[in-house]
N, C-alpha and C. Protein backbone atom coordinates (compact mmCIF):
# COMPACT_ATOMS: atom_id res chain seq x y z
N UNK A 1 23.70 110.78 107.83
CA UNK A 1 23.76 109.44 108.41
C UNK A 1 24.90 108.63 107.80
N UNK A 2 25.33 108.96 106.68
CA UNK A 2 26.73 108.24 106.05
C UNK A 2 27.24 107.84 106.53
N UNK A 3 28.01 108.77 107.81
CA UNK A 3 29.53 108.73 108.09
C UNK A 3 29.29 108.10 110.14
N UNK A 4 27.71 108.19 110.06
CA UNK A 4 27.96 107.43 111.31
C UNK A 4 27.37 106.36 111.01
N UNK A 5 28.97 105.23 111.63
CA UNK A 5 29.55 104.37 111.40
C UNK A 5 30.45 104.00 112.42
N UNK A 6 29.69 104.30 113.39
CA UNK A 6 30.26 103.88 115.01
C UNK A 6 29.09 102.96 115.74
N UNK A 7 29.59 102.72 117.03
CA UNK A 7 28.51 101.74 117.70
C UNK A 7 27.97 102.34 118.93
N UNK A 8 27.84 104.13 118.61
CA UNK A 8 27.07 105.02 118.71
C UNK A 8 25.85 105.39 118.35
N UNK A 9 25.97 105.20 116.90
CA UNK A 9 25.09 105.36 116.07
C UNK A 9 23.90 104.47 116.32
N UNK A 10 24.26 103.05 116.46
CA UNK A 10 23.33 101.98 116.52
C UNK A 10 22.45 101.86 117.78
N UNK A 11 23.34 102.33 118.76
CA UNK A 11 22.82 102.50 120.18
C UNK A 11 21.79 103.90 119.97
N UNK A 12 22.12 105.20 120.03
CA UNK A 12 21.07 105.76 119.37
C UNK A 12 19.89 105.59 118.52
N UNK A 13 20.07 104.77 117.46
CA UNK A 13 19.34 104.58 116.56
C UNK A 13 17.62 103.47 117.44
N UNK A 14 18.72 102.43 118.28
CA UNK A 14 17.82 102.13 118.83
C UNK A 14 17.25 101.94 120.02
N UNK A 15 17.75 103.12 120.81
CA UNK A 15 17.15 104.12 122.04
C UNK A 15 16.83 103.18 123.27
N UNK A 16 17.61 102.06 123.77
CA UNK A 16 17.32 101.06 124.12
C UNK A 16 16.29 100.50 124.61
N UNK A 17 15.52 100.59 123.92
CA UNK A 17 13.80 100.09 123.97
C UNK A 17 12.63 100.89 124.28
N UNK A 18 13.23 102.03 123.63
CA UNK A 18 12.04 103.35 123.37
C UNK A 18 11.48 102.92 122.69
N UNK A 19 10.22 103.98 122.09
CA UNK A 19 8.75 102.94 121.40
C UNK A 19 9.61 103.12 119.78
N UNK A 20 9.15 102.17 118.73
CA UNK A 20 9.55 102.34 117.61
C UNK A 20 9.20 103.98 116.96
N UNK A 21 8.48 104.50 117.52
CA UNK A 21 7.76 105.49 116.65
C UNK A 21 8.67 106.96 117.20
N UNK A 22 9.30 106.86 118.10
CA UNK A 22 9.68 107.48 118.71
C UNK A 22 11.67 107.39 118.37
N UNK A 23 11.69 106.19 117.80
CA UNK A 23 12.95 105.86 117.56
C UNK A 23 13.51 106.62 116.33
N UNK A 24 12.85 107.27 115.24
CA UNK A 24 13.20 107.09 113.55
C UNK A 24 13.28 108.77 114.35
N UNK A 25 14.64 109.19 113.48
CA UNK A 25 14.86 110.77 113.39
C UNK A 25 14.29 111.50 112.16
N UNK A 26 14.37 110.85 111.54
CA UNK A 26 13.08 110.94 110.26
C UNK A 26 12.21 110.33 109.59
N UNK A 27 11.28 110.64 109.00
CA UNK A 27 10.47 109.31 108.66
C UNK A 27 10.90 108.45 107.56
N UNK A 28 10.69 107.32 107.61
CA UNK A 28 11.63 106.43 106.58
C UNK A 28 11.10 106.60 105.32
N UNK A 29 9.93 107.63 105.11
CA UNK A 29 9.91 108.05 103.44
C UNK A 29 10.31 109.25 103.09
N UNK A 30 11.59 109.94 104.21
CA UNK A 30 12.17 110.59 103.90
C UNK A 30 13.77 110.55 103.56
N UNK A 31 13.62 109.50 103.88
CA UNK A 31 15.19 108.79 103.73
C UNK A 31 15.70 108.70 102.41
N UNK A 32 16.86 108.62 101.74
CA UNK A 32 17.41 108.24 100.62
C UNK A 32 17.35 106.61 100.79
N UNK A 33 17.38 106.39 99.92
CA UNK A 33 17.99 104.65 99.30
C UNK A 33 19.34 104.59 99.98
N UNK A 34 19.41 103.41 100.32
CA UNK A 34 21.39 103.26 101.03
C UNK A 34 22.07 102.47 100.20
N UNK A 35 21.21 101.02 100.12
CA UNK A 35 21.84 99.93 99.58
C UNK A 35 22.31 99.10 100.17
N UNK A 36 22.54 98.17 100.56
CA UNK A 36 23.37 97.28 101.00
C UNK A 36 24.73 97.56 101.79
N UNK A 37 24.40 97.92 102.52
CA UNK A 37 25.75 98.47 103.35
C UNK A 37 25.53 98.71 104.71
N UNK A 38 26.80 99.00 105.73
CA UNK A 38 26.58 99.06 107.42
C UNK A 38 25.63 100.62 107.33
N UNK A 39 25.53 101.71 106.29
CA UNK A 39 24.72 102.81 106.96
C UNK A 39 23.47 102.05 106.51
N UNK A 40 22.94 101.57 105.62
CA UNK A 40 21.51 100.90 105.75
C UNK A 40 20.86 100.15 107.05
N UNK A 41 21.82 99.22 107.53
CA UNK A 41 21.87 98.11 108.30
C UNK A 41 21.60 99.30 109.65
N UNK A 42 22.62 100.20 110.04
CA UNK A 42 22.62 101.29 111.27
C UNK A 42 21.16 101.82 111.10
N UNK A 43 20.44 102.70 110.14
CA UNK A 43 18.92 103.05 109.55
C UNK A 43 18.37 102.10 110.25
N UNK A 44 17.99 101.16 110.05
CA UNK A 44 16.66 100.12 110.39
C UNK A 44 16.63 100.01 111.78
N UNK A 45 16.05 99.96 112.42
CA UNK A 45 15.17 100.50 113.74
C UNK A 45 13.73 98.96 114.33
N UNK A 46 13.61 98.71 115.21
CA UNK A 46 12.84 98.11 115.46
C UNK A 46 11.23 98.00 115.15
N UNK A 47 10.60 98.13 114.65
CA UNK A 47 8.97 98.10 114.73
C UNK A 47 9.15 98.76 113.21
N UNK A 48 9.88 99.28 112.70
CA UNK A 48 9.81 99.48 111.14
C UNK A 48 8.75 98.27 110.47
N UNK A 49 8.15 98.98 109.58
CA UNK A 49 7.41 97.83 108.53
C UNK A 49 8.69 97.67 107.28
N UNK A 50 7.17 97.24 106.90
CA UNK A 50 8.41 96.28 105.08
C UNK A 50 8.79 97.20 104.07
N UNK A 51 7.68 97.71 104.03
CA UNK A 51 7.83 99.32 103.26
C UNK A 51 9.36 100.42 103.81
N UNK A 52 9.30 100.29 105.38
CA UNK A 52 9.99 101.79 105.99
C UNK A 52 11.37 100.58 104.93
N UNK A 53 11.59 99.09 105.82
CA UNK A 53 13.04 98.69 104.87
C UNK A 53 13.33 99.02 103.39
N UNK A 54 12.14 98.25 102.86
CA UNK A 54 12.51 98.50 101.61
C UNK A 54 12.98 99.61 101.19
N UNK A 55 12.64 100.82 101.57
CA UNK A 55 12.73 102.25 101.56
C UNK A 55 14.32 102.87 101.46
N UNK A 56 14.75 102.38 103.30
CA UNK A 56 16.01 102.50 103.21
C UNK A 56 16.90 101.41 102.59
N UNK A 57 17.07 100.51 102.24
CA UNK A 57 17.81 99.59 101.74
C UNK A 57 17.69 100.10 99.89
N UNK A 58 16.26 100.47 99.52
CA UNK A 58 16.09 100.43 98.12
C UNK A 58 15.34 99.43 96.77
N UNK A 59 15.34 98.81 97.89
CA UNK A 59 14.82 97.48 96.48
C UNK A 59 13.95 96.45 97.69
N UNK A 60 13.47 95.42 97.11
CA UNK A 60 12.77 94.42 97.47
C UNK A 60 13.96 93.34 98.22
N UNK A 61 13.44 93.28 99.34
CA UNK A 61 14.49 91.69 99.52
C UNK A 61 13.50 90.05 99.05
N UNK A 62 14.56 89.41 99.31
CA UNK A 62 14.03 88.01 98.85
C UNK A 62 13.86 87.62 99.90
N UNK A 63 12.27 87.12 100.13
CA UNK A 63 11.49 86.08 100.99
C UNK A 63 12.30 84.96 100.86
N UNK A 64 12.94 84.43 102.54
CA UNK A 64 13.71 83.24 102.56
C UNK A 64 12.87 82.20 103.35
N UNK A 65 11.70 82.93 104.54
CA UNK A 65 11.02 81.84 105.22
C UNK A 65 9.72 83.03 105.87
N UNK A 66 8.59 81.51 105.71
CA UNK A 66 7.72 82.66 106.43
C UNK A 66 6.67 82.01 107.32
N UNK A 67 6.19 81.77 108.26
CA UNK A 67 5.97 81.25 109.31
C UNK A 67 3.95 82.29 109.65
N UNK A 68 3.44 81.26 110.00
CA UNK A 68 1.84 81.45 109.96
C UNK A 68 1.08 80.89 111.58
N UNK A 69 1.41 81.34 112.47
CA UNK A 69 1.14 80.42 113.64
C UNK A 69 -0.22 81.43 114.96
N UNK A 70 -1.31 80.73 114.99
CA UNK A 70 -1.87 81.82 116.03
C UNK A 70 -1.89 83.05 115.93
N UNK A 71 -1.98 83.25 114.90
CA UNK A 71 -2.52 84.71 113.86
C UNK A 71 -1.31 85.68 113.98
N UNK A 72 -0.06 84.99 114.18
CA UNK A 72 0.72 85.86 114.14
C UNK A 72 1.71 85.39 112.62
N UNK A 73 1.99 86.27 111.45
CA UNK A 73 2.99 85.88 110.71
C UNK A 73 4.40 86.45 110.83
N UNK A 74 5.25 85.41 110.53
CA UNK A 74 6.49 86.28 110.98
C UNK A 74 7.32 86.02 109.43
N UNK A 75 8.03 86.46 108.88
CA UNK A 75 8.65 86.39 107.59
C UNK A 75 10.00 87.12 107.64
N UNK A 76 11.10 86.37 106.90
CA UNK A 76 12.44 86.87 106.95
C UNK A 76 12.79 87.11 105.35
N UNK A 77 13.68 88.21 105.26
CA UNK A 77 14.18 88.40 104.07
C UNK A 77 15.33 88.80 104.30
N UNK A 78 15.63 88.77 102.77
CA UNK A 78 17.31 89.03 102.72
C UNK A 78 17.72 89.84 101.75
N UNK A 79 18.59 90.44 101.90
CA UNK A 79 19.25 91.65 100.92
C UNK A 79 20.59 91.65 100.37
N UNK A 80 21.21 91.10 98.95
CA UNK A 80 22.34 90.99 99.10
C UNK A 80 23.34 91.61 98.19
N UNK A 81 24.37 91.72 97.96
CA UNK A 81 24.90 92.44 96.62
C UNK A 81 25.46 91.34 95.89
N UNK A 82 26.40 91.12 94.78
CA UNK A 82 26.80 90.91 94.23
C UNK A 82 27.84 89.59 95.07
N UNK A 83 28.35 89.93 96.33
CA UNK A 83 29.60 89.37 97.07
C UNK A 83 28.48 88.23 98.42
N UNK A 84 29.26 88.55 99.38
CA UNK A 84 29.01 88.02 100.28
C UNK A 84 27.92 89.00 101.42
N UNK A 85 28.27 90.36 101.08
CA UNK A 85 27.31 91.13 102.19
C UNK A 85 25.96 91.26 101.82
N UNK A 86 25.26 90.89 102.85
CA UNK A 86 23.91 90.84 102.94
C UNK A 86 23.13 91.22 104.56
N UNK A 87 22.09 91.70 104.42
CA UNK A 87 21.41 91.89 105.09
C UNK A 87 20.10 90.98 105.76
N UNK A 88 19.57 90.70 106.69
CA UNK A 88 18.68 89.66 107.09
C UNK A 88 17.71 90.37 107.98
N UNK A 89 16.71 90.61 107.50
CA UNK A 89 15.52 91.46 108.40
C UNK A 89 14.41 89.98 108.64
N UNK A 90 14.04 90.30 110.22
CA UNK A 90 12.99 89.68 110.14
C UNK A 90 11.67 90.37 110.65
N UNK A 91 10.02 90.31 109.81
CA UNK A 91 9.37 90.73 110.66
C UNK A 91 8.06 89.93 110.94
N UNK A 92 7.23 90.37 111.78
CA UNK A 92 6.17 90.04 112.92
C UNK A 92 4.78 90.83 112.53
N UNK A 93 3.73 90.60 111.60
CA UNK A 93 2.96 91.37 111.71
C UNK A 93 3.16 92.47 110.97
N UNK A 94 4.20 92.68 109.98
CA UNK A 94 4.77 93.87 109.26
C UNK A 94 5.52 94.93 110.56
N UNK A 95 5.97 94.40 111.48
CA UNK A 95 6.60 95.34 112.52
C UNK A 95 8.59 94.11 112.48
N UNK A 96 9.52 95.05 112.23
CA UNK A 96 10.65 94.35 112.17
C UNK A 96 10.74 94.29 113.86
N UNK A 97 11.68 92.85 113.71
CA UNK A 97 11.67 92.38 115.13
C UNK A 97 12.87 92.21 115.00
N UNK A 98 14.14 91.95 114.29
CA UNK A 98 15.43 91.46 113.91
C UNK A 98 15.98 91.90 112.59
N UNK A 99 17.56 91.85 113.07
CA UNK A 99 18.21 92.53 111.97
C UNK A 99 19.29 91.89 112.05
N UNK A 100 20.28 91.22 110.94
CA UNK A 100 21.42 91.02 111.17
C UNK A 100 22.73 91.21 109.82
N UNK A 101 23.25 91.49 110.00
CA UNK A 101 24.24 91.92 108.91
C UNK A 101 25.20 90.74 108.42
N UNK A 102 26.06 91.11 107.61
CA UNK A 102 27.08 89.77 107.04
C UNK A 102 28.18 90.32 106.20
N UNK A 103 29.26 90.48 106.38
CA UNK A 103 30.23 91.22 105.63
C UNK A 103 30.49 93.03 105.05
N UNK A 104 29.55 92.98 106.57
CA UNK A 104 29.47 94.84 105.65
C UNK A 104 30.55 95.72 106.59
N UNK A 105 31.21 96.59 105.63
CA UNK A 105 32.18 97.01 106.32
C UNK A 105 32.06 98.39 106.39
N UNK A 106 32.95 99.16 107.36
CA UNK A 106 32.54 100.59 107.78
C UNK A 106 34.08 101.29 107.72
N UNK A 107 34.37 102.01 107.35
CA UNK A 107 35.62 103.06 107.21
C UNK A 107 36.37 103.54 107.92
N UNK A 108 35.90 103.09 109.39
CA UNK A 108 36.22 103.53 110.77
C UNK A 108 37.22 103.02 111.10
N UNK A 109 37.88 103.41 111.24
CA UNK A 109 39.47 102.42 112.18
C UNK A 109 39.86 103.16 113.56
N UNK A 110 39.99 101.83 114.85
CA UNK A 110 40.19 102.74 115.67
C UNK A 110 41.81 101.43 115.98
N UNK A 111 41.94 101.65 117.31
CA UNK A 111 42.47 100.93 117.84
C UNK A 111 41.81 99.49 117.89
N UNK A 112 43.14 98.12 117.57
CA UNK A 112 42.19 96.98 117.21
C UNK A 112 41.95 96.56 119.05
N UNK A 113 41.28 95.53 118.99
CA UNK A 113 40.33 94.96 120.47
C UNK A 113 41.86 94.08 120.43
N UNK A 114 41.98 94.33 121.81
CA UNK A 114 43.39 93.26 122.57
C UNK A 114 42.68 92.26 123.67
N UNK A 115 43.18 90.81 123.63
CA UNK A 115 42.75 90.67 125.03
C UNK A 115 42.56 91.21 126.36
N UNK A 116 43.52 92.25 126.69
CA UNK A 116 43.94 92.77 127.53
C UNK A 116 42.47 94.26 128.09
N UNK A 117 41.82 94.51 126.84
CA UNK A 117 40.67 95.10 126.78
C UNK A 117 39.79 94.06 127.29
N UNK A 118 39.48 93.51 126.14
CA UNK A 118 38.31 92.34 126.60
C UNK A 118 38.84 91.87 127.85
N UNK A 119 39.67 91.77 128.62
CA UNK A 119 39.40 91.42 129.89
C UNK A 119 38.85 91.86 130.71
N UNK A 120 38.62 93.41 130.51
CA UNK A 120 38.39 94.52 131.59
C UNK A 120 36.46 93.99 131.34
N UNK A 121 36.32 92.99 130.42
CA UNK A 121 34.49 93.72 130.36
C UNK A 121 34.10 92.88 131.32
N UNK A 122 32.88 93.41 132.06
CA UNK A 122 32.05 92.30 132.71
C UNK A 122 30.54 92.47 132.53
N UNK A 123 29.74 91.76 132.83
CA UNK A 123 28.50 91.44 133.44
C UNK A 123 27.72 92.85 133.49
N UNK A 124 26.88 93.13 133.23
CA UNK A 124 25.91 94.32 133.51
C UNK A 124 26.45 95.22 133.28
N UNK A 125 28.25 95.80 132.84
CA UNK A 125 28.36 97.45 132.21
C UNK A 125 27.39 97.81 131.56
N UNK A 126 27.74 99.20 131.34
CA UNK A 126 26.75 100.14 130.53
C UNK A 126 27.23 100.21 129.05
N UNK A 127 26.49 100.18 128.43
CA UNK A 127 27.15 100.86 126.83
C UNK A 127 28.37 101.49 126.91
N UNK A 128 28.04 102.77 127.26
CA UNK A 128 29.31 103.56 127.61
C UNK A 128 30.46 103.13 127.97
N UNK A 129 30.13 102.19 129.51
CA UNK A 129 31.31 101.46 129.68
C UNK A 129 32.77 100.91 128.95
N UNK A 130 31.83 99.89 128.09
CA UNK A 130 32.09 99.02 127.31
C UNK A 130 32.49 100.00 126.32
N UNK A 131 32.28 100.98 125.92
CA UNK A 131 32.78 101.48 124.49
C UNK A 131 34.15 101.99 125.35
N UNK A 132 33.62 102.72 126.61
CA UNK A 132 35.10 103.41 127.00
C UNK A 132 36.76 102.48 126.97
N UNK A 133 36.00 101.25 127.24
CA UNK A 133 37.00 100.13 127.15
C UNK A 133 37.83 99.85 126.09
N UNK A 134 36.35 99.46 124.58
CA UNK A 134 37.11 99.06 123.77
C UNK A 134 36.87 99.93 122.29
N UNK A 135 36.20 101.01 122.59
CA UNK A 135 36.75 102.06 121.45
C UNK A 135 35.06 102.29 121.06
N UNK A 136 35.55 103.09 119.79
CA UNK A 136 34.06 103.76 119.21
C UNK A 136 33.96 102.77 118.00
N UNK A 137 34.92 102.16 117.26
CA UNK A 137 35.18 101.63 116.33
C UNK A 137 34.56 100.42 116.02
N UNK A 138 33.62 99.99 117.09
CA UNK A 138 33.25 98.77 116.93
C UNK A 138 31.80 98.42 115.30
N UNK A 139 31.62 97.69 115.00
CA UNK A 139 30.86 97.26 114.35
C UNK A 139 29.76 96.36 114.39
N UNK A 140 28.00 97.61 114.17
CA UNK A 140 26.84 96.73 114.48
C UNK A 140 26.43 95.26 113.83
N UNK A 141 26.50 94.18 114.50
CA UNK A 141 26.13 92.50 113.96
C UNK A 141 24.89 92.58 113.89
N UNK A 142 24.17 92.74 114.83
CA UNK A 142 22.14 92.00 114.75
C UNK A 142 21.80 93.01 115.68
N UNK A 143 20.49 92.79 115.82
CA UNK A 143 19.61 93.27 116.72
C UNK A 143 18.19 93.04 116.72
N UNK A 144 17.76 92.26 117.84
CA UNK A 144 16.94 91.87 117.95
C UNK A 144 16.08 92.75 119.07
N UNK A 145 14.64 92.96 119.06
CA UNK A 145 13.65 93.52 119.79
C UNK A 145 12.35 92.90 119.96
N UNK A 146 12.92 92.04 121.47
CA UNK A 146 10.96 90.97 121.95
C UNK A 146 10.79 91.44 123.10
N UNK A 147 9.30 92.17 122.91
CA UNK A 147 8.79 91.91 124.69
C UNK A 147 9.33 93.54 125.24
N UNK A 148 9.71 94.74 124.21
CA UNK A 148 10.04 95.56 124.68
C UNK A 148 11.60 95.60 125.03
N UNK A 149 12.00 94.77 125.29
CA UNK A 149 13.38 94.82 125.24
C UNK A 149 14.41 94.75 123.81
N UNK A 150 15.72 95.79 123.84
CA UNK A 150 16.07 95.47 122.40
C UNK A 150 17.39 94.81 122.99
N UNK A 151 18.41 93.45 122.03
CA UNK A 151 19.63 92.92 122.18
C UNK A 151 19.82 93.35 121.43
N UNK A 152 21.49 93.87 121.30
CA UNK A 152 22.30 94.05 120.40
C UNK A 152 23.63 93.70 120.27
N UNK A 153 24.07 93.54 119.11
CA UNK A 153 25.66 92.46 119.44
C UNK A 153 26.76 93.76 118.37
N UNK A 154 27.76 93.47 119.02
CA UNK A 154 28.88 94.67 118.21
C UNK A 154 30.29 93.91 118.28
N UNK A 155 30.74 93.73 116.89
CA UNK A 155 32.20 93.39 116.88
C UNK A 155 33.19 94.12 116.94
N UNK A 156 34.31 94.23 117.45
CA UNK A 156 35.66 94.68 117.33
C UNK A 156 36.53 93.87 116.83
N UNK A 157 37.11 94.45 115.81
CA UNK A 157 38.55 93.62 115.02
C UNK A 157 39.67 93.61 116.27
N UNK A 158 40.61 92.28 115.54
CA UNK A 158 41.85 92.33 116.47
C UNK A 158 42.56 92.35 115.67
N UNK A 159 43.79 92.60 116.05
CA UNK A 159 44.63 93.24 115.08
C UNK A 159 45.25 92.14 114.02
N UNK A 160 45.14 90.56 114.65
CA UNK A 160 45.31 89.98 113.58
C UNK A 160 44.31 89.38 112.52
N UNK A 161 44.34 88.95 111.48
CA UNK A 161 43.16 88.74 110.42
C UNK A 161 42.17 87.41 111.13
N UNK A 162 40.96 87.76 111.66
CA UNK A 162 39.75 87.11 112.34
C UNK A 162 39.90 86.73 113.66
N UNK A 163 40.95 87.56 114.32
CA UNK A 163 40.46 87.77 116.01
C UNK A 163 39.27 88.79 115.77
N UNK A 164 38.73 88.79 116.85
CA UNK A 164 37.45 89.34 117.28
C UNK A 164 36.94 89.54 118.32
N UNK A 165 36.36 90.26 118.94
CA UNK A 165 35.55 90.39 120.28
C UNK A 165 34.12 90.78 120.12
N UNK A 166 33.36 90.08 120.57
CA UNK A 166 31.65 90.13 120.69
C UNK A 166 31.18 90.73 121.57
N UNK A 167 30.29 91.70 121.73
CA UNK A 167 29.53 91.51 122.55
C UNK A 167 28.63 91.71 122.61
N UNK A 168 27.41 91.43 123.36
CA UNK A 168 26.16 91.41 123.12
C UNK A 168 25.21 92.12 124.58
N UNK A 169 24.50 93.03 124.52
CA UNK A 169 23.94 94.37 125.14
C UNK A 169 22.36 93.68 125.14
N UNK A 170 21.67 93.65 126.65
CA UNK A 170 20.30 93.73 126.53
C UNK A 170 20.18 95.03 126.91
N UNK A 171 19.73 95.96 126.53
CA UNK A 171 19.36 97.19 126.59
C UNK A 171 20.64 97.75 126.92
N UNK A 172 20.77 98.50 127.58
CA UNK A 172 21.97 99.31 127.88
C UNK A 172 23.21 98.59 128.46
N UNK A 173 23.14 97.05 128.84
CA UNK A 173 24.03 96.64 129.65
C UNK A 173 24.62 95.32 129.14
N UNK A 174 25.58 94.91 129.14
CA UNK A 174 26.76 94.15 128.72
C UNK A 174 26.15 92.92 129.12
N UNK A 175 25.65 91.78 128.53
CA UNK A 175 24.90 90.45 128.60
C UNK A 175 25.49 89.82 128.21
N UNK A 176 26.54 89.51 127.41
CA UNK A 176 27.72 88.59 127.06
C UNK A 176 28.90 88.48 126.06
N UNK A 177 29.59 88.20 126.36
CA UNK A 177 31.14 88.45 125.40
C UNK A 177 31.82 87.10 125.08
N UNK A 178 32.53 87.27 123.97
CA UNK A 178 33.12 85.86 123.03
C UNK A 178 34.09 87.07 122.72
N UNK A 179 35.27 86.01 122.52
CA UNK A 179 36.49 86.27 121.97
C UNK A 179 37.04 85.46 121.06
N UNK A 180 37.90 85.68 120.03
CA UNK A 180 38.44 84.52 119.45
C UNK A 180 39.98 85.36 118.79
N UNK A 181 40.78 84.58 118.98
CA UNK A 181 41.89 84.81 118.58
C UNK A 181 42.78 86.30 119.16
N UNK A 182 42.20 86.99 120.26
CA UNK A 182 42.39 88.60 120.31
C UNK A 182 44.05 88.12 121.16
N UNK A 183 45.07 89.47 120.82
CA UNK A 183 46.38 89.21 121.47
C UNK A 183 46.34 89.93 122.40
């Protein structure tokens, strides 16, 4: 699982709204420790408990908020190193519902995202689509899973320092895109 570190991986990982139990290629107490990093962040899977995270990440995160409403609890934690990258799980009942990342970087270099790409995306593509467009290289942001449905958001670098292209996938299909700075 190291070296995938594409926005392959993540799409696999979370089977676009297959059952959680059905999602994990192994069981998460068979996993190594990751640590703080995009292969931890790629690992975590929807309906995971606190245990499967802790597991793959390695350590305890820090309780940042936790919410008690109509017998449902929902609680967020955070995972961070030393710098700026951190991790943000949230869960529901001990079932993760959200995931979002923050400075974690992946080894992958493809071709950077041009406007001229991001123009081609629209409305309802497929995963595939969208990767055929703008590469394998992209990088997993969050992911969220309510109601059976999973969102997921993936950045592409631009070639100058903090252009970017967003986009964000309800299940298999292209639900919305941001750009900033891309040439």
């Amino acid at each position: 699982m190291h070296k995938l570190l594409v926005v392959a991986a993540l799409a696999g990982a979370l089977s676009f709204g297959a059952p959680a139990h059905a999602q994990q290629t192994a069981p998460a107490a068979q996993q190594e420790a990751l640590g703080v990093n995009i292969n931890a962040f790629v690992a975590l899977k929807p309906g995971m408990s606190t245990a499967d995270v802790v597991r793959i990440i390695g350590r305890p995160g820090q309780e940042t908020s936790r919410m008690e409403a109509m017998g449902t609890a929902t609680v967020s934690y955070r995972w961070s190193d030393d710098g700026m990258r951190s991790i943000i799980a949230t869960l529901q009942n001990d079932k993760l519902i959200s995931a979002s990342q923050l400075a974690l970087q992946t080894n992958v270099r493809g071709e950077p995202a041009t406007l001229a790409k991001f123009n081609q995306l629209r409305p309802g593509m497929t995963f595939a689509e969208v990767t055929q467009v703008m590469g394998p290289a992209g990088i997993p942001v969050s992911f969220t899973s309510l109601m059976g449905t999973v969102t997921f958001t993936i950045s592409w670098a631009g070639a100058t320092p903090g252009s970017t292209a967003v986009v964000t996938f309800q299940g298999d299909r292209l639900f919305s895109t941001l750009q900033a700075g891309l040439q």
